[in-house]
N, C-alpha and C. Protein backbone atom coordinates (compact mmCIF):
# COMPACT_ATOMS: atom_id res chain seq x y z
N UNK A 1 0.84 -1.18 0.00
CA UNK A 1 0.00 0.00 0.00
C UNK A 1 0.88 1.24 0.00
N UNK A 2 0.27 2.38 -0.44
CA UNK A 2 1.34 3.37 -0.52
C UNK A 2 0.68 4.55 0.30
N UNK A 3 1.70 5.04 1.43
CA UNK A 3 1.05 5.78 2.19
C UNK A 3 1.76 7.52 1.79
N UNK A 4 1.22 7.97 2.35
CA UNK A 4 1.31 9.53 2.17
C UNK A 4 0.65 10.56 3.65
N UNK A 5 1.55 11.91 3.11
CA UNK A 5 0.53 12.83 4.63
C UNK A 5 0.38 13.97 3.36
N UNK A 6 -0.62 14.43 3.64
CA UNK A 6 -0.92 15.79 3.06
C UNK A 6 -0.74 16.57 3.85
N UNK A 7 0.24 16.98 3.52
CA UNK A 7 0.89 18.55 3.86
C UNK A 7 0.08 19.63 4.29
N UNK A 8 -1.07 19.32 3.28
CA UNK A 8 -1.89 20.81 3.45
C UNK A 8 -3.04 20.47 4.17
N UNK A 9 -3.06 19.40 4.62
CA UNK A 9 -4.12 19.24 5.87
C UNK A 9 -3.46 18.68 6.97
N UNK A 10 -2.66 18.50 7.11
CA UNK A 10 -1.72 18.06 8.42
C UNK A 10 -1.73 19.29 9.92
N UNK A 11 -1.92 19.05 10.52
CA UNK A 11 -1.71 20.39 11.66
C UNK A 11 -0.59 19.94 12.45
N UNK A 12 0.21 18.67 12.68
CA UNK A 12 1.08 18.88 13.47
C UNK A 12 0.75 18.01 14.93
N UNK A 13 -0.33 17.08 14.76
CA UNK A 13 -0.23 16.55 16.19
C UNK A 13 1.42 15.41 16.68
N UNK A 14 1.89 15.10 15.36
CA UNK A 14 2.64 14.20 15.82
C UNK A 14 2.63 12.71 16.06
N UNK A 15 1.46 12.16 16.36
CA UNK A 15 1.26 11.02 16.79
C UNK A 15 1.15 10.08 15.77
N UNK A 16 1.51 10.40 14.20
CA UNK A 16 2.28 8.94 13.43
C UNK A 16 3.48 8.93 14.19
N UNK A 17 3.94 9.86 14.10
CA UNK A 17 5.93 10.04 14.21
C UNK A 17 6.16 9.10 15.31
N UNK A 18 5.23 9.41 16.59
CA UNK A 18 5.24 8.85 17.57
C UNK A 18 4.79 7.51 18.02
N UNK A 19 3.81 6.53 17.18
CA UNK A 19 3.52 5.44 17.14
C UNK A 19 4.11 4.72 16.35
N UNK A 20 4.48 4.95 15.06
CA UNK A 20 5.48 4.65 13.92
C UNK A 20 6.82 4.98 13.42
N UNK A 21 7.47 4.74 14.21
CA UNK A 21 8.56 6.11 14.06
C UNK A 21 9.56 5.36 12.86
N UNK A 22 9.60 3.91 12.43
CA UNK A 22 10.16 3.85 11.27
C UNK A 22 9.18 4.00 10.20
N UNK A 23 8.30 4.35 9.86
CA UNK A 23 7.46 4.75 8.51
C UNK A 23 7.21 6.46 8.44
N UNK A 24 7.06 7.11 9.56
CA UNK A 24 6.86 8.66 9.90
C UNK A 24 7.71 9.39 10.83
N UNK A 25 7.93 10.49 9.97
CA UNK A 25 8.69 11.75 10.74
C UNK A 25 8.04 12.57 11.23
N UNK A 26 8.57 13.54 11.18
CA UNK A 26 7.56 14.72 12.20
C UNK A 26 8.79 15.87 11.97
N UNK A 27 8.63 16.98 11.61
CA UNK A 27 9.52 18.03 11.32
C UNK A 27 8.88 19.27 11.02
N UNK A 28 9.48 20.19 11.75
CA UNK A 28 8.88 21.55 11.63
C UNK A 28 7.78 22.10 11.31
N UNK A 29 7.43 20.96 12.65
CA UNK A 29 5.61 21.04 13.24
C UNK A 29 4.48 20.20 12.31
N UNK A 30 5.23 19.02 11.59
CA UNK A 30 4.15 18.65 10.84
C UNK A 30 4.95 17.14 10.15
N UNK A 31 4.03 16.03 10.14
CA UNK A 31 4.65 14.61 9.81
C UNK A 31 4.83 14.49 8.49
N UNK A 32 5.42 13.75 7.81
CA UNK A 32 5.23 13.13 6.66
C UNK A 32 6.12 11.80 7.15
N UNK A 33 6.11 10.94 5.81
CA UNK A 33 6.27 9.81 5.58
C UNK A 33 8.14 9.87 5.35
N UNK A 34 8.68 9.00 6.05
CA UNK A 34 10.21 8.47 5.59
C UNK A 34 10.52 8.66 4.38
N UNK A 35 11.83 8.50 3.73
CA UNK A 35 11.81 8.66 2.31
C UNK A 35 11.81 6.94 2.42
N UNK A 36 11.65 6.62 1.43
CA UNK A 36 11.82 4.56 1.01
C UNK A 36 10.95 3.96 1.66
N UNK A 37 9.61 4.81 2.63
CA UNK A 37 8.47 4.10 3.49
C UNK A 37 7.14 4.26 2.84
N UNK A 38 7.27 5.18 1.85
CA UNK A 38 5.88 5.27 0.89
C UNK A 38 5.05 4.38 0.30
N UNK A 39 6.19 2.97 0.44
CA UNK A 39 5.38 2.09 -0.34
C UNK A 39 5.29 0.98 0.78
N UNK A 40 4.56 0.68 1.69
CA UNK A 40 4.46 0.43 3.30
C UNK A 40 3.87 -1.08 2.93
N UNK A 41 4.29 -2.03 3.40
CA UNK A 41 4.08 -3.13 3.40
C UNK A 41 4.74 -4.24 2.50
N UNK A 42 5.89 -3.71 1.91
CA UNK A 42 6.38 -4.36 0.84
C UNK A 42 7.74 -5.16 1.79
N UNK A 43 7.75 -4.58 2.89
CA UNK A 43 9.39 -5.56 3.64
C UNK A 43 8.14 -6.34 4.87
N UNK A 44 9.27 -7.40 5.66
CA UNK A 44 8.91 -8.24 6.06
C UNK A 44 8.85 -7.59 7.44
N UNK A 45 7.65 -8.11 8.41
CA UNK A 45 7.26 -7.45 9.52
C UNK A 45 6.71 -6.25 9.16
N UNK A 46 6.33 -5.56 8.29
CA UNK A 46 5.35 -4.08 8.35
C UNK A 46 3.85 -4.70 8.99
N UNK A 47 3.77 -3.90 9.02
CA UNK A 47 2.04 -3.94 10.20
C UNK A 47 0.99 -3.28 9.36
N UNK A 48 0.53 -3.72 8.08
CA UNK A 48 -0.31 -2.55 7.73
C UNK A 48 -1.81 -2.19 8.17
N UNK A 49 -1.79 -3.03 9.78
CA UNK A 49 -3.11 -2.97 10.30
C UNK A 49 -3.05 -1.75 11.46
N UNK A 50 -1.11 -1.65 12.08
CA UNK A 50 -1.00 -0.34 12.51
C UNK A 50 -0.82 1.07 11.72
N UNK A 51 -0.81 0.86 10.53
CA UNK A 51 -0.14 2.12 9.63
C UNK A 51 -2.13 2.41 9.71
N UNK A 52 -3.22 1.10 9.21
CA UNK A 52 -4.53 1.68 8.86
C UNK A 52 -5.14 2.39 10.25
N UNK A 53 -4.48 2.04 11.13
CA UNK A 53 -4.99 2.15 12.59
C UNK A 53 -4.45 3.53 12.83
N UNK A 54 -3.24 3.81 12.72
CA UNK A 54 -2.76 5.50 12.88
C UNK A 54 -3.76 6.26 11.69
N UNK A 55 -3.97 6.28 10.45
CA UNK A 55 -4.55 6.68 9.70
C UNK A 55 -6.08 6.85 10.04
N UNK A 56 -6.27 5.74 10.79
CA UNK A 56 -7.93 6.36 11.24
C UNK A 56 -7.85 7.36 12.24
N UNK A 57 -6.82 7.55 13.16
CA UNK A 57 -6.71 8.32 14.69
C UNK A 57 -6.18 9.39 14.26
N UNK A 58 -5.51 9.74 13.27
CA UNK A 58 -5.06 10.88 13.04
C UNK A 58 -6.01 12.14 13.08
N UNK A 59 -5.83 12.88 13.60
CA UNK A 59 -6.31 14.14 14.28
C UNK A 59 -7.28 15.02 13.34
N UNK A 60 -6.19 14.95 12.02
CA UNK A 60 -6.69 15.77 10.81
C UNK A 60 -6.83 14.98 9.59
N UNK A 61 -7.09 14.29 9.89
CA UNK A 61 -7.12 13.25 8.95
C UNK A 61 -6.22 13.56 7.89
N UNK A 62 -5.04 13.46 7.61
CA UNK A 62 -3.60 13.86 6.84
C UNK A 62 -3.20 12.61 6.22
N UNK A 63 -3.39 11.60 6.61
CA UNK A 63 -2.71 10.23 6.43
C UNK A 63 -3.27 9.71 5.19
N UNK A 64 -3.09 9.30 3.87
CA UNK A 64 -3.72 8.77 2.98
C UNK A 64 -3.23 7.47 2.70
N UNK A 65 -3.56 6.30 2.26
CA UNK A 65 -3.80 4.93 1.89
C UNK A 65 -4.04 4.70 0.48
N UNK A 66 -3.08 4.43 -0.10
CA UNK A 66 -2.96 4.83 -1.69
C UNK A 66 -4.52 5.81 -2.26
N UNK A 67 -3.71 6.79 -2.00
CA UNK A 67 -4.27 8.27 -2.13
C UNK A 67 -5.47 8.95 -1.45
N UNK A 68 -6.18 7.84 -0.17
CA UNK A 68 -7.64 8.16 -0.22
C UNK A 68 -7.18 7.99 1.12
N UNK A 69 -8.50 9.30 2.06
CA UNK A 69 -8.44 9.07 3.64
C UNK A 69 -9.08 7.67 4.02
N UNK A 70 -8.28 7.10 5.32
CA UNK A 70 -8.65 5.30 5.05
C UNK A 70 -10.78 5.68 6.11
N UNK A 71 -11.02 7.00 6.60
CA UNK A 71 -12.54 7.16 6.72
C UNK A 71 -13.50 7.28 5.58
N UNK A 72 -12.81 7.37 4.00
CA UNK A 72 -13.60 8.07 3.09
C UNK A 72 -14.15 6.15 2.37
């Protein structure tokens, strides 16, 4: 699956960075995705039931699931 944060709806809570911290960063007040983590589930041990699980809790809903909010 290929994950993403939109930038322009992101506010900055932090809490991918902080539950996921090898798939998400968090930098100057606002998360995005690792570089080489975009495409999330392709190595062995990824969790893509925690990546769908941060994506529903996310604050602002920022987190996309090959391209779509995982509430829509």
């Amino acid at each position: 699956m290929k994950v993403s944060v939109d930038a322009d709806v992101c506010y900055g809570s932090g809490e991918c960075a902080f539950r996921a911290p090898a798939v998400f960063g968090f930098e100057d007040g606002y998360g995005f995705v690792l570089p080489g983590r975009e495409e999330y589930g392709e190595e062995p041990g990824d969790d893509d039931e925690l990546i769908r699980d941060i994506a529903e809790r996310c604050p602002s809903q920022a987190i996309r699931i090959n391209g779509r909010r995982v509430t829509d």
